[in-house]
PDB file of N, CA and C in Angstrom:
ATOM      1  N   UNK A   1       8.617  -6.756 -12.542  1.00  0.00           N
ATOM      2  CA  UNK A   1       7.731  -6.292 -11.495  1.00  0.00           C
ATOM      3  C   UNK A   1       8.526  -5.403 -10.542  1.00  0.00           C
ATOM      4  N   UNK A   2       7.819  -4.369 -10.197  1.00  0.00           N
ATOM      5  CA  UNK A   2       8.536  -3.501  -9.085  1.00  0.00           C
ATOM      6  C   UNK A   2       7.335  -3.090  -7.747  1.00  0.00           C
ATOM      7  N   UNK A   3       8.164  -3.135  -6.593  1.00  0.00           N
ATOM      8  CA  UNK A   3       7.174  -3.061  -5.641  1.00  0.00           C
ATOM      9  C   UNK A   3       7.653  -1.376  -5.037  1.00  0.00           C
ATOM     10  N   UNK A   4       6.062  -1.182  -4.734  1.00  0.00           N
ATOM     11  CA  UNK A   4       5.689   0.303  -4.214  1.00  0.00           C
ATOM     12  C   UNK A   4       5.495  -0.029  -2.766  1.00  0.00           C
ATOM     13  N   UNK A   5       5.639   1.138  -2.075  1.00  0.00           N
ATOM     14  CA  UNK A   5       5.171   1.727  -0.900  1.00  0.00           C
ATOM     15  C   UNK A   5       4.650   2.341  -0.752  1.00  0.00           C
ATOM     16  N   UNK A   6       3.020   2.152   0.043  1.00  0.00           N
ATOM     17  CA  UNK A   6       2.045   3.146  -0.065  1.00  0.00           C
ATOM     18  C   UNK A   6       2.165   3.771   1.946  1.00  0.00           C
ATOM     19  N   UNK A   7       1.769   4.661   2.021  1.00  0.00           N
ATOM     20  CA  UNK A   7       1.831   5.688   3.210  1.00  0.00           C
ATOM     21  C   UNK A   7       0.607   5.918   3.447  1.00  0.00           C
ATOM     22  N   UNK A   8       0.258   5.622   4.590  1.00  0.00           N
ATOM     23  CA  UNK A   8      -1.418   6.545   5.076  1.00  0.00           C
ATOM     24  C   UNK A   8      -1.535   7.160   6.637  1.00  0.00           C
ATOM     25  N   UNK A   9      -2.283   7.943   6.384  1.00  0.00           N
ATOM     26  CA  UNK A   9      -2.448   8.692   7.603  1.00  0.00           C
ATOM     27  C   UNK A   9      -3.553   7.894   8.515  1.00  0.00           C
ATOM     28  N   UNK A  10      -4.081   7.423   8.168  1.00  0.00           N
ATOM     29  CA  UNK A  10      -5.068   6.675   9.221  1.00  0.00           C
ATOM     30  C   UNK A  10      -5.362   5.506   8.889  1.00  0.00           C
ATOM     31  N   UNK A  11      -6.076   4.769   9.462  1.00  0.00           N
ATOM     32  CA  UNK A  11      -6.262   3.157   8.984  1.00  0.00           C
ATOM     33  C   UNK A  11      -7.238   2.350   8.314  1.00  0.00           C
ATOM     34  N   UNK A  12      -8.257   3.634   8.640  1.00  0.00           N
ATOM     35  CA  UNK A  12      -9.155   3.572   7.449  1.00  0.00           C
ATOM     36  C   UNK A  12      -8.610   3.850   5.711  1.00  0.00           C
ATOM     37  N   UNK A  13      -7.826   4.437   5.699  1.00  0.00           N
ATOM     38  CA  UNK A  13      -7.327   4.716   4.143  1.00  0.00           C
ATOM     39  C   UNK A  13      -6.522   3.179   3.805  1.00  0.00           C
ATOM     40  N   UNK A  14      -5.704   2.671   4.880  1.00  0.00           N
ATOM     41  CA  UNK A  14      -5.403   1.138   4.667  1.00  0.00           C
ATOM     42  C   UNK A  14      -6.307   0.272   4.853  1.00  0.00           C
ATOM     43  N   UNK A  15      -7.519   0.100   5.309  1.00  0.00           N
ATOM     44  CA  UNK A  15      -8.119  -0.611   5.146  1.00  0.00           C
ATOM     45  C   UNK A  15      -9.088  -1.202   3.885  1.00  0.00           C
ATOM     46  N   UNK A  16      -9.358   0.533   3.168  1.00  0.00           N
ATOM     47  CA  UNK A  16     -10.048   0.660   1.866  1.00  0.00           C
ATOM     48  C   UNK A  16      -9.592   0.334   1.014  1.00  0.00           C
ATOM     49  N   UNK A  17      -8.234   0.498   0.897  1.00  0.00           N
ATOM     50  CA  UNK A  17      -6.745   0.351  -0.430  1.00  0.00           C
ATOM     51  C   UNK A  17      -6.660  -1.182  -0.304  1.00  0.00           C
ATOM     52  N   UNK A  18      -6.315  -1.589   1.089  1.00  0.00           N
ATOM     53  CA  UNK A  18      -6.873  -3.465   0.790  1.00  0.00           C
ATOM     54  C   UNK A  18      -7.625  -4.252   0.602  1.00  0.00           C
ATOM     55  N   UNK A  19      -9.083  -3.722   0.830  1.00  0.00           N
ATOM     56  CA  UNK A  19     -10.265  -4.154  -0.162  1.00  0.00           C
ATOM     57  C   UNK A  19     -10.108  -4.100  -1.426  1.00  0.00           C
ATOM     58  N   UNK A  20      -9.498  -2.627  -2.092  1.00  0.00           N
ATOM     59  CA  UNK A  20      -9.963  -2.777  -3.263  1.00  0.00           C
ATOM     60  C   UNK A  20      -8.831  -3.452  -4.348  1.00  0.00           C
ATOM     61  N   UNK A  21      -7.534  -3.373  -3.266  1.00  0.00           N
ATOM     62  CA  UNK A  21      -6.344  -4.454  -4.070  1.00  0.00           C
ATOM     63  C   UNK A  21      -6.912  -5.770  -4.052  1.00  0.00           C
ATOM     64  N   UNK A  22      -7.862  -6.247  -3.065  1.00  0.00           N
ATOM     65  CA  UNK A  22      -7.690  -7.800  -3.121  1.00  0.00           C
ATOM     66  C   UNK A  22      -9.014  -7.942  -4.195  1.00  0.00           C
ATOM     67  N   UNK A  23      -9.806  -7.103  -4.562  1.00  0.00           N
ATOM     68  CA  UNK A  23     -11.084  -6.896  -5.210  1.00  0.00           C
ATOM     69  C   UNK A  23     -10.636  -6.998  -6.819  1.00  0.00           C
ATOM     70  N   UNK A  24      -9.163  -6.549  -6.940  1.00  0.00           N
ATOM     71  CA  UNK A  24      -8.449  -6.532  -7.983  1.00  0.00           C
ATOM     72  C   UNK A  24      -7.496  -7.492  -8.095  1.00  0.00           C
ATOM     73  N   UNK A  25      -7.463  -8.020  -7.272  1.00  0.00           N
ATOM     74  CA  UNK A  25      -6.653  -9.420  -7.421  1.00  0.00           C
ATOM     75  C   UNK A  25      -4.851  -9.270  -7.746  1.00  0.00           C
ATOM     76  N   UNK A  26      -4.684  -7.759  -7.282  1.00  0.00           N
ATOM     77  CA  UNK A  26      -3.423  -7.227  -6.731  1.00  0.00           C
ATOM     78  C   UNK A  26      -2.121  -8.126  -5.859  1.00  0.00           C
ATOM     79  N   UNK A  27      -1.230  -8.252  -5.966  1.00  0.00           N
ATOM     80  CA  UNK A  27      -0.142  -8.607  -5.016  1.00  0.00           C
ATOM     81  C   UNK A  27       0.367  -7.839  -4.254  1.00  0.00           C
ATOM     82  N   UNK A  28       0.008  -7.670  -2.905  1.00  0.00           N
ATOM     83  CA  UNK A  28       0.424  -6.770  -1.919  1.00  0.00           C
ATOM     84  C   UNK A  28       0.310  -7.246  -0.534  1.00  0.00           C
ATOM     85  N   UNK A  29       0.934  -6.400   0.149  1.00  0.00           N
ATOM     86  CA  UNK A  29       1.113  -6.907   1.795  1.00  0.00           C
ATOM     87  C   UNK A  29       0.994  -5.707   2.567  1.00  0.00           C
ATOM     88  N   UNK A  30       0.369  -5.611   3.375  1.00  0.00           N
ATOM     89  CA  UNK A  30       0.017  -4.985   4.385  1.00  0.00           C
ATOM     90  C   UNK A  30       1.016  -4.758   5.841  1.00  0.00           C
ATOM     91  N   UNK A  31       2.221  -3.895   6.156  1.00  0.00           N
ATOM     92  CA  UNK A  31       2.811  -4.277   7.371  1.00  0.00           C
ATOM     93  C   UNK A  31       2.984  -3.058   8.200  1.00  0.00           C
ATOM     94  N   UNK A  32       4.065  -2.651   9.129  1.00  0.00           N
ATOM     95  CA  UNK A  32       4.182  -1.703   9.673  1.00  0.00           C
ATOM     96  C   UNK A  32       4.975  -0.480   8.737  1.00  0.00           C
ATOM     97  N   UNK A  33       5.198   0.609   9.084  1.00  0.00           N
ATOM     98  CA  UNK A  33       6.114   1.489   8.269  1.00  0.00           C
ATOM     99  C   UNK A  33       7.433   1.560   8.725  1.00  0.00           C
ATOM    100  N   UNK A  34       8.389   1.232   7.764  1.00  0.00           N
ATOM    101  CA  UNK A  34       9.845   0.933   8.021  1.00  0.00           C
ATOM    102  C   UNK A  34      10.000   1.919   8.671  1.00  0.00           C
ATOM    103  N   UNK A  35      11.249   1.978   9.952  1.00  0.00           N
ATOM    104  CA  UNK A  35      11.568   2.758  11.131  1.00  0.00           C
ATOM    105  C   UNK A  35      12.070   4.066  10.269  1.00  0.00           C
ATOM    106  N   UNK A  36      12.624   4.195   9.549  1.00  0.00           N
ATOM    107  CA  UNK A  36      13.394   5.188   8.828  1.00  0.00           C
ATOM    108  C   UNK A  36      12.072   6.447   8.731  1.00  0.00           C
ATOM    109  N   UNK A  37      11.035   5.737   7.658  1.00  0.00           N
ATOM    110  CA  UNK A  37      10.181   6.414   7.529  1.00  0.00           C
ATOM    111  C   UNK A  37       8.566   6.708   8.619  1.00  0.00           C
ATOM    112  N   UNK A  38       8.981   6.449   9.880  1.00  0.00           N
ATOM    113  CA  UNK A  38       7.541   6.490  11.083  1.00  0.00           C
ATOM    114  C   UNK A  38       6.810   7.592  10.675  1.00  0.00           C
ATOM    115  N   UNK A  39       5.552   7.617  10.666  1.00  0.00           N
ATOM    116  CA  UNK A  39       4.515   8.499  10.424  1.00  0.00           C
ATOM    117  C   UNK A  39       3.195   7.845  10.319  1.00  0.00           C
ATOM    118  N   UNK A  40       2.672   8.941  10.107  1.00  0.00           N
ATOM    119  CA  UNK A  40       1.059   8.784   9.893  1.00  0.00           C
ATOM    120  C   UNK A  40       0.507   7.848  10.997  1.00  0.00           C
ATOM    121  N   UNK A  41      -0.492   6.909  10.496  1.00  0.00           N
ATOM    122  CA  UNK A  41      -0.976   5.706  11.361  1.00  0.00           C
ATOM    123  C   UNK A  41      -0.355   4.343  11.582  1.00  0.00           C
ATOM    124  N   UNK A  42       1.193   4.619  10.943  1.00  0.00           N
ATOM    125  CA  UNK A  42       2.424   3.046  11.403  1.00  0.00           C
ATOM    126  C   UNK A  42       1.911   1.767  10.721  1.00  0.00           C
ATOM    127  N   UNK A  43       0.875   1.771   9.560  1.00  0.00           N
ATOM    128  CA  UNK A  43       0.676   0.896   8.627  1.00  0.00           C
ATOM    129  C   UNK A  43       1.052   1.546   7.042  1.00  0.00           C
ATOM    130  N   UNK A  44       1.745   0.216   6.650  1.00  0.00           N
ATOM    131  CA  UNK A  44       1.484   1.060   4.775  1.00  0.00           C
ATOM    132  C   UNK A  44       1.343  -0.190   4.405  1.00  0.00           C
ATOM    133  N   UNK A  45       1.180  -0.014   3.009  1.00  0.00           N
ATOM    134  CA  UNK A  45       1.246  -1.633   1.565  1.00  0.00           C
ATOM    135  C   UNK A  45       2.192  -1.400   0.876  1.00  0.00           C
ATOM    136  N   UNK A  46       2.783  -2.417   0.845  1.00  0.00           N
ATOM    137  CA  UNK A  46       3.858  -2.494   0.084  1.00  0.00           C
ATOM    138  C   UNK A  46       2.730  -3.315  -1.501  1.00  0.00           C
ATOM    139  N   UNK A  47       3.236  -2.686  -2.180  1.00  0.00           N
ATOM    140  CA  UNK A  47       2.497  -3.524  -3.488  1.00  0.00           C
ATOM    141  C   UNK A  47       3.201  -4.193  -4.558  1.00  0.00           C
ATOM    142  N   UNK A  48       3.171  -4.932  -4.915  1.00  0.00           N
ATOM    143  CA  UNK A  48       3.890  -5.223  -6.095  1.00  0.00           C
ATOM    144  C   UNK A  48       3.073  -5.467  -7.727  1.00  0.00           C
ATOM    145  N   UNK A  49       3.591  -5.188  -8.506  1.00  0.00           N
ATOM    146  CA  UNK A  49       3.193  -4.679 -10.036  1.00  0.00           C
ATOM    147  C   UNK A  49       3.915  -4.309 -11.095  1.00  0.00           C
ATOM    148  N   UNK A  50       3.664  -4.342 -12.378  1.00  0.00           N
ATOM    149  CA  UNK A  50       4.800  -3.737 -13.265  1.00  0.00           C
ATOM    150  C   UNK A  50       4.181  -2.198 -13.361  1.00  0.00           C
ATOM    151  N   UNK A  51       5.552  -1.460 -13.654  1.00  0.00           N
ATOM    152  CA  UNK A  51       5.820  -0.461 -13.706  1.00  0.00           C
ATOM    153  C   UNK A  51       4.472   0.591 -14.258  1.00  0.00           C
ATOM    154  N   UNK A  52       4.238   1.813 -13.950  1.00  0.00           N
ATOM    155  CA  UNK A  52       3.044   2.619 -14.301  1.00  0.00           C
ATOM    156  C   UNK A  52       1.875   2.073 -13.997  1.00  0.00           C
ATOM    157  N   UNK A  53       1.204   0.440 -13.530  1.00  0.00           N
ATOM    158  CA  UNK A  53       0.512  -0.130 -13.306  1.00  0.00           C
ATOM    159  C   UNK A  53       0.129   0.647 -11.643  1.00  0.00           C
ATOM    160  N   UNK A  54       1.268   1.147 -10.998  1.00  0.00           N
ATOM    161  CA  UNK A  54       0.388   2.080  -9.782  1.00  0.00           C
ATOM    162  C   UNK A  54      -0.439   2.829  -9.465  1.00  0.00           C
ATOM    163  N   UNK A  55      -0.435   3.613 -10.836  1.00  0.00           N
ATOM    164  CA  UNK A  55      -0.880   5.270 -10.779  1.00  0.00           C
ATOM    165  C   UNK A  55      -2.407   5.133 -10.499  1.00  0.00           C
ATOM    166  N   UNK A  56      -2.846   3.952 -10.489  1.00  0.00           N
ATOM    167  CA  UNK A  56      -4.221   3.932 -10.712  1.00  0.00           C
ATOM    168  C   UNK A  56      -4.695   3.580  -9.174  1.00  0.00           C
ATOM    169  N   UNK A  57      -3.856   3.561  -8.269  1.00  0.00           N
ATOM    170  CA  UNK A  57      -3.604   3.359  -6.343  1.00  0.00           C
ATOM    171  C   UNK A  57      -3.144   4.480  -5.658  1.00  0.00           C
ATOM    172  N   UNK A  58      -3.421   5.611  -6.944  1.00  0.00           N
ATOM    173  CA  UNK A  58      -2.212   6.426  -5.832  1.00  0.00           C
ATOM    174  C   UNK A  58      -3.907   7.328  -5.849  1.00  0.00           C
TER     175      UNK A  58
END
């Protein structure tokens, strides 16, 4: 399993992406955006999944 980092510009785009992960019964977490990377609306998901299993979130 490898975990992703997803990025959004507003919080509506995180809010939709966690409906439809938990709708999918996804492993992911919802937190702030690591200091390194600050932007957008200061939420992302971290997800976890095996490999190529993302493309279908992005």
């Amino acid at each position: 399993m490898k975990e992703f980092l997803f990025l959004f510009h507003s919080t509506v785009g995180v809010i939709q992406t966690r409906k439809a992960l938990q709708a999918a019964g996804m492993t992911f977490r919802v937190s702030d955006i690591p200091r390194d990377l600050r932007g957008g609306c200061g939420l992302c998901i971290w997800l976890t999944c095996p490999p190529g299993e993302e493309i279908q979130w992005v």
